[in-house]
C-alpha atoms as a PDB file:
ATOM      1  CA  UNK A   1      -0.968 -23.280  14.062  1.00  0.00           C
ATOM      2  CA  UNK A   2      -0.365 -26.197  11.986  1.00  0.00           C
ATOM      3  CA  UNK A   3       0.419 -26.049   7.899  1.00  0.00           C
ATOM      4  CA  UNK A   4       1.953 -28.241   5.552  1.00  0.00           C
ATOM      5  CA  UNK A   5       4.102 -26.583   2.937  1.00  0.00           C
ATOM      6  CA  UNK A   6       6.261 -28.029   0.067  1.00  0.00           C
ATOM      7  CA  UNK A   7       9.630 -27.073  -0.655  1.00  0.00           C
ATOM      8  CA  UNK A   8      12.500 -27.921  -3.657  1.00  0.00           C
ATOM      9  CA  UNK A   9      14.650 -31.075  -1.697  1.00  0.00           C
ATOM     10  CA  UNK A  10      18.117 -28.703  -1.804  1.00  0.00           C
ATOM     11  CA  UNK A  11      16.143 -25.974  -0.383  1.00  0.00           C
ATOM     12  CA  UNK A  12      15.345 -27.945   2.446  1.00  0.00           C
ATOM     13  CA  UNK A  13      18.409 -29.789   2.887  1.00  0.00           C
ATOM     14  CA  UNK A  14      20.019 -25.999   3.389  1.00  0.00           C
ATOM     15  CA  UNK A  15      17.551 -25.133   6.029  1.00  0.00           C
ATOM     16  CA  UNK A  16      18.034 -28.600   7.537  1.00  0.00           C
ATOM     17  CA  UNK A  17      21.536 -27.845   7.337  1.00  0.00           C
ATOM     18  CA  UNK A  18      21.225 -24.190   8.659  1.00  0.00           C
ATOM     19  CA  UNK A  19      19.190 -25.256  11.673  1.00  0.00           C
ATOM     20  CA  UNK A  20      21.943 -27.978  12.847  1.00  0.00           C
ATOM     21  CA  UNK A  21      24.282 -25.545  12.325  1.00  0.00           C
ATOM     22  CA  UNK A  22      22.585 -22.983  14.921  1.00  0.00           C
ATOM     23  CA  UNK A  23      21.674 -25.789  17.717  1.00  0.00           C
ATOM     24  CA  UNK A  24      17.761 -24.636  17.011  1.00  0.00           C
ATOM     25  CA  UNK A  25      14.556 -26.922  15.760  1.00  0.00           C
ATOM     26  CA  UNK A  26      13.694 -26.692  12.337  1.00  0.00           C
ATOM     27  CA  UNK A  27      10.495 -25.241  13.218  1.00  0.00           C
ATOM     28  CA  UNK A  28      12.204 -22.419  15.133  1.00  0.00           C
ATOM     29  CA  UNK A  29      14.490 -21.682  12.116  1.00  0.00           C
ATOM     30  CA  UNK A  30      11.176 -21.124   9.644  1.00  0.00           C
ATOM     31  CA  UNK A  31       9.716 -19.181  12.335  1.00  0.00           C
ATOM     32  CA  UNK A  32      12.794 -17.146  12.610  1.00  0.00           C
ATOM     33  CA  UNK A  33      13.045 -16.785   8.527  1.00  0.00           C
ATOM     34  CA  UNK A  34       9.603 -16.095   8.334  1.00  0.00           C
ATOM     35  CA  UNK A  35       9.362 -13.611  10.639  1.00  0.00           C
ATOM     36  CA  UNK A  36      12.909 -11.545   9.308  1.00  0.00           C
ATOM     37  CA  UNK A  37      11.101 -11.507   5.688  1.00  0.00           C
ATOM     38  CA  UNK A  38       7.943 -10.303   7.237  1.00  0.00           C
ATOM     39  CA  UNK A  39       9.510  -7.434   9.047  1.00  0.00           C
ATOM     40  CA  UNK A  40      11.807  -6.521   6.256  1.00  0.00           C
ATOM     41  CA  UNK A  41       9.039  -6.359   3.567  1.00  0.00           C
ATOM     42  CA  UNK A  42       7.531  -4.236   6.206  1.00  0.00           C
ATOM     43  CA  UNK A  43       9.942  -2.355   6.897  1.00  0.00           C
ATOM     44  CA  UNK A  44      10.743  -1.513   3.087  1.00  0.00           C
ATOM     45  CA  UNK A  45       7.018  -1.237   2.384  1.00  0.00           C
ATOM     46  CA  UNK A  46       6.594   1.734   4.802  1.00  0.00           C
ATOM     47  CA  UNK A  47      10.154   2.975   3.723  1.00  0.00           C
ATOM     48  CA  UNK A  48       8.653   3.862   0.562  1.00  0.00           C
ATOM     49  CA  UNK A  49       5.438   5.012   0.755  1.00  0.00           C
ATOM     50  CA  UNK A  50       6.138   8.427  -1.566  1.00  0.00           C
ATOM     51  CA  UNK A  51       8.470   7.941  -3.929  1.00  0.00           C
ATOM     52  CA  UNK A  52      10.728  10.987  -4.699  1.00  0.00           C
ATOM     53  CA  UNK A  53       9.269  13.488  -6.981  1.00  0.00           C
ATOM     54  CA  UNK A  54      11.651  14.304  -9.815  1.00  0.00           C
ATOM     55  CA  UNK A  55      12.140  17.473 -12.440  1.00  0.00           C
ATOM     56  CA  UNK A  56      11.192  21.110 -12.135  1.00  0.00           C
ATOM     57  CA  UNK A  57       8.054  23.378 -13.115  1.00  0.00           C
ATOM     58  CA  UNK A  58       6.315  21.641 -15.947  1.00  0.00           C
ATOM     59  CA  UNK A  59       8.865  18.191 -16.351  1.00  0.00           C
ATOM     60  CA  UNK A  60       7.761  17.550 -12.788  1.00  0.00           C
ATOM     61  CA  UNK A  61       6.679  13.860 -12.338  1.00  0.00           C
ATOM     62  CA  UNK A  62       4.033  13.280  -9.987  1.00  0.00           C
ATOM     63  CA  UNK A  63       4.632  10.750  -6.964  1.00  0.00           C
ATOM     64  CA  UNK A  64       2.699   7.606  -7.151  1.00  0.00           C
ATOM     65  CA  UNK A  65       2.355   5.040  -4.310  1.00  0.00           C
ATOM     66  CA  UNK A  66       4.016   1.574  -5.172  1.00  0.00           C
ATOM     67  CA  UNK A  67       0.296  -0.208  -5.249  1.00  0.00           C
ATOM     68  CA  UNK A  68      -0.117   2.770  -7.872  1.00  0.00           C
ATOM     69  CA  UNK A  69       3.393   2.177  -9.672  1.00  0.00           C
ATOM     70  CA  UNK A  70       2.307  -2.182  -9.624  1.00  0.00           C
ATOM     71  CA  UNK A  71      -0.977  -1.358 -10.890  1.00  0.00           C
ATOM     72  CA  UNK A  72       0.674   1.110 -14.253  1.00  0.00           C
ATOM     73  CA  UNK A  73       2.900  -1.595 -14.867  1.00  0.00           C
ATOM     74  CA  UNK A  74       0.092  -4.584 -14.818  1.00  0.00           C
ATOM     75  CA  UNK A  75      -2.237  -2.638 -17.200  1.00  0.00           C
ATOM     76  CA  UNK A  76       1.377  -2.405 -19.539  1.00  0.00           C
ATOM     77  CA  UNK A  77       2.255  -5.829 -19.376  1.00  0.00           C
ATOM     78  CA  UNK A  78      -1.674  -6.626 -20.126  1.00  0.00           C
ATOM     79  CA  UNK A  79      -1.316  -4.295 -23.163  1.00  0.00           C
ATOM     80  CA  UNK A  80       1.416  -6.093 -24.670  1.00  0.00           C
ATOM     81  CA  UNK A  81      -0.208  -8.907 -23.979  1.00  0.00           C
ATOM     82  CA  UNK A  82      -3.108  -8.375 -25.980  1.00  0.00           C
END
């Protein structure tokens, strides 16, 4: 697939510079980037799917999921907001 994407000039200049460095294409160097931040944010995504539970008896904190923990912290950042 073809895409067009726009990046900050020293940002690209590293990549540029990266992808000389290892003999490879700069399209195989964003492929390769890409697809090590894919896999880690996968990886770390599936790491943490249940948070610990903390505290005994009646302190105990419930476990949330993180789409759970995102979603408490946009409806407090909305609150202050307002």
């Amino acid at each position: 697939m073809r895409t067009t994407i726009e990046l900050p000039d020293p940002l690209f200049r590293v990549a540029k510079t990266m992808a000389t460095e290892k003999g490879i294409s700069l399209k195989a160097f964003f492929t390769e980037a890409l697809k090590n931040a894919v896999t880690t944010t996968e990886a770390a995504s599936q790491r943490m799917e249940q948070p610990p539970i903390s505290g005994t008896g009646k302190n105990r904190i419930p476990s949330r999921s993180n789409a759970e923990l995102a979603d408490l912290l946009l409806e407090e950042d909305l609150a202050k907001a307002r």
